[in-house]
Protein backbone atom coordinates (compact mmCIF):
# COMPACT_ATOMS: atom_id res chain seq x y z
CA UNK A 1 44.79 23.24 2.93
CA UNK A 2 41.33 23.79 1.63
CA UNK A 3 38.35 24.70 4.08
CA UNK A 4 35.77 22.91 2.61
CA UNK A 5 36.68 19.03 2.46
CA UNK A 6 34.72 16.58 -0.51
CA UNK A 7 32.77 14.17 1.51
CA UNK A 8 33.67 10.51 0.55
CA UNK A 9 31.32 7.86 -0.86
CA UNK A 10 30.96 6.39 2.51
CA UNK A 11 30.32 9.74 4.03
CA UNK A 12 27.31 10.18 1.98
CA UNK A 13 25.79 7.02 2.29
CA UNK A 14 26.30 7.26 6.02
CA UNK A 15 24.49 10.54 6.04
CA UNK A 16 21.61 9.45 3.71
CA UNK A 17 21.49 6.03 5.90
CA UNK A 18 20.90 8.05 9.31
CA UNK A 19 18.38 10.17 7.48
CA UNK A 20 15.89 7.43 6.11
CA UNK A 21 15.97 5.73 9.64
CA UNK A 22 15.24 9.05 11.03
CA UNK A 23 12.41 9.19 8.60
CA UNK A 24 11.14 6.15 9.35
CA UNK A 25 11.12 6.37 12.85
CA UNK A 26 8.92 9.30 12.00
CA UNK A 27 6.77 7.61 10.11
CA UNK A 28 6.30 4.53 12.19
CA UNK A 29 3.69 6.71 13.73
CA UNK A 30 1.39 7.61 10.73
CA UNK A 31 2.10 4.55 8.54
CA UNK A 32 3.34 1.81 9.67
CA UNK A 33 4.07 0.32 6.38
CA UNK A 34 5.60 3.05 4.86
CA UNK A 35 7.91 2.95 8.20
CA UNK A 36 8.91 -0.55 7.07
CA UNK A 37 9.64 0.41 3.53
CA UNK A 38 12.12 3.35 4.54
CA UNK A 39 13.44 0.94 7.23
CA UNK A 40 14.42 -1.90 4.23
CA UNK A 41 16.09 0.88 2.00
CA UNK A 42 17.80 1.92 4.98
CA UNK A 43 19.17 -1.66 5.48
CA UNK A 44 20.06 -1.66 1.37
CA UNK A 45 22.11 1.10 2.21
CA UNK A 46 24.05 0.23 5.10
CA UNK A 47 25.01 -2.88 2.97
CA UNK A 48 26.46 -0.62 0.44
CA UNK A 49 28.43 1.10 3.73
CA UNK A 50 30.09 -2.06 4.50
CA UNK A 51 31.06 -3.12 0.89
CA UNK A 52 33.02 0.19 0.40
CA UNK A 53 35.26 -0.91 3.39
């Protein structure tokens, strides 16, 4: 039994998915077009999330 489990393919786009909405949301404040920007890459990604199922 190892401690320290490899995180799958899905589990790292998930992560990096949550993170560039997060980001965006923060930017949606300052600039809005750079909000919209991380917002589409966020949607490229969760379409990579539901092609690995």
């Amino acid at each position: 039994m190892s401690l320290f489990k490899r995180k799958s393919k899905k589990e790292k786009l998930e992560k990096k998915y949550r993170e560039k909405l997060e980001e965006a949301y923060k930017m949606s404040t300052i600039n809005r077009s750079k909000s919209d920007e991380l917002t589409y890459e966020a949607a490229q990604i969760l379409k990579e999330i539901e092609n690995e199922k």
